[in-house]
Protein backbone atom coordinates (compact mmCIF):
# COMPACT_ATOMS: atom_id res chain seq x y z
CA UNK A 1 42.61 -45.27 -67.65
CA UNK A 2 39.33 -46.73 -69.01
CA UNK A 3 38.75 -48.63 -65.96
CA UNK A 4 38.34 -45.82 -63.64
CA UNK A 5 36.13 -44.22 -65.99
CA UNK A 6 33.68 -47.03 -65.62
CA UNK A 7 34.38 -48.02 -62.12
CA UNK A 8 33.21 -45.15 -59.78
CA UNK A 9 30.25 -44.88 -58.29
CA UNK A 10 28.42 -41.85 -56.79
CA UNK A 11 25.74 -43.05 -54.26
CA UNK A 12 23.29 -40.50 -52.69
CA UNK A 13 20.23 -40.05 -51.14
CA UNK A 14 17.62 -38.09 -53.25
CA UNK A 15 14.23 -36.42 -51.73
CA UNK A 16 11.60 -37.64 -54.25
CA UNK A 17 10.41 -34.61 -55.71
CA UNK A 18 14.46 -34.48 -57.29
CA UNK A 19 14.23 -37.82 -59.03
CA UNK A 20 13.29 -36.47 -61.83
CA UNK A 21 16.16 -34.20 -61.99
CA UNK A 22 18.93 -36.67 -61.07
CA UNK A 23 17.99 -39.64 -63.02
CA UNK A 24 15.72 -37.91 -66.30
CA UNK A 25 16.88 -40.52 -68.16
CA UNK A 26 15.97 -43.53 -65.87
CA UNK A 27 12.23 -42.10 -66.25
CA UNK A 28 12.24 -41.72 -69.57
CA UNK A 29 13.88 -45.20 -70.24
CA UNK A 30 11.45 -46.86 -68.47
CA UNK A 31 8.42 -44.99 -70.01
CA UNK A 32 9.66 -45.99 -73.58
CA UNK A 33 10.00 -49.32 -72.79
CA UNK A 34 6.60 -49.51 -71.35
CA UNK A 35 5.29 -47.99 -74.42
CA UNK A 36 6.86 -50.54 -76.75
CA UNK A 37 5.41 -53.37 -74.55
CA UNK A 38 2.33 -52.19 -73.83
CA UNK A 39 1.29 -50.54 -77.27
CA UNK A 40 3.87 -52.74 -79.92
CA UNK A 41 3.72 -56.21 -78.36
CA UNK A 42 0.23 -57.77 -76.96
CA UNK A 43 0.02 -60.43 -74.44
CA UNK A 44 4.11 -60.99 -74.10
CA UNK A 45 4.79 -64.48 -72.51
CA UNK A 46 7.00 -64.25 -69.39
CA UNK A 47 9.45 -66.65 -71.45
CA UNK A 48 10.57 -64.35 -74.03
CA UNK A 49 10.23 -60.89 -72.05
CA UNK A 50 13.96 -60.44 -71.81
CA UNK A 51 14.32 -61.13 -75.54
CA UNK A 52 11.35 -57.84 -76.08
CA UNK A 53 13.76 -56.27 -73.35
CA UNK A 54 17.39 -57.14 -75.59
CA UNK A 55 15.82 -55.61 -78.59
CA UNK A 56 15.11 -52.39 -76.87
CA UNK A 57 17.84 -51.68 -75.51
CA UNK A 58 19.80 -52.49 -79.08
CA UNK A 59 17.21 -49.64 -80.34
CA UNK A 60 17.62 -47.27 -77.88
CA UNK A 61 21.28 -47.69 -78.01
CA UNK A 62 21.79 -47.28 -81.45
CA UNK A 63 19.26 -44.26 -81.62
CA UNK A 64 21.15 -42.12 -78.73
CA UNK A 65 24.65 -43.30 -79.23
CA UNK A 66 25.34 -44.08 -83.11
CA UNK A 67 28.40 -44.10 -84.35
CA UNK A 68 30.02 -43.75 -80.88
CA UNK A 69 28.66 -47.03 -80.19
CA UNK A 70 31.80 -49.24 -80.80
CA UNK A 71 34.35 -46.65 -79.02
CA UNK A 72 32.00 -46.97 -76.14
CA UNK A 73 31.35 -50.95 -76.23
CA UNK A 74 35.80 -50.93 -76.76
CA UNK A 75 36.07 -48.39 -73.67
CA UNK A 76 33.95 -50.53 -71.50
CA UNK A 77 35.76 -54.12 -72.99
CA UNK A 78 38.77 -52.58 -71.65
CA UNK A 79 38.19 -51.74 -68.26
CA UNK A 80 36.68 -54.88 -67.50
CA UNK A 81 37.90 -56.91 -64.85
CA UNK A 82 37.11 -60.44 -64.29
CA UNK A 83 36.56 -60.96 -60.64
CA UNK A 84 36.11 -64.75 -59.89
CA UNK A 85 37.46 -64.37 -56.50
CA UNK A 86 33.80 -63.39 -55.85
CA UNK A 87 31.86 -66.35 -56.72
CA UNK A 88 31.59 -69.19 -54.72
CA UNK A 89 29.94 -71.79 -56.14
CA UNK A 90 29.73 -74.20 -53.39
CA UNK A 91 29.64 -72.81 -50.09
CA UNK A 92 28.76 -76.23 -48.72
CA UNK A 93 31.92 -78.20 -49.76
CA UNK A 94 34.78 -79.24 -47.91
């Protein structure tokens, strides 16, 4: 089942000299991305940050995941669950 692949989530509390152990990837995520919009891109306009932000994540995506790409995009599709009972759009009405 696709949807309990995707769906659990493993909360703990981590002493910070660990981080770097539990989440290597978070660090080095956020270090490349600095990199590209520090070094790449001068003087970014708070407007079209998240579009910088969309393209690296496409890059780093396709560099560390390839041709598994699609199964994993398909895997994800699948076990998604539309949950409108969530949103309320209007507390206020009556």
């Amino acid at each position: 089942n696709f949807a309990n692949e995707f769906s659990k989530i493993d909360a703990r509390v981590v002493k910070p000299e660990d981080i770097g152990k539990v989440l290597p990837w978070v660090h080095i995520v956020i270090s490349n991305s600095k990199s590209l919009l520090i070094d790449t891109y001068h003087g970014i306009k708070k407007e079209f940050l998240q579009s910088y932000l969309n393209e690296f994540c496409y890059k780093f995506n396709r560099r560390y995941f390839g041709d598994d790409l699609f199964e994993r995009l398909v895997m994800v599709s699948a076990g998604y669950r539309t949950g409108f009972e969530h949103r309320i759009y209007n507390k206020n009405a009556a």
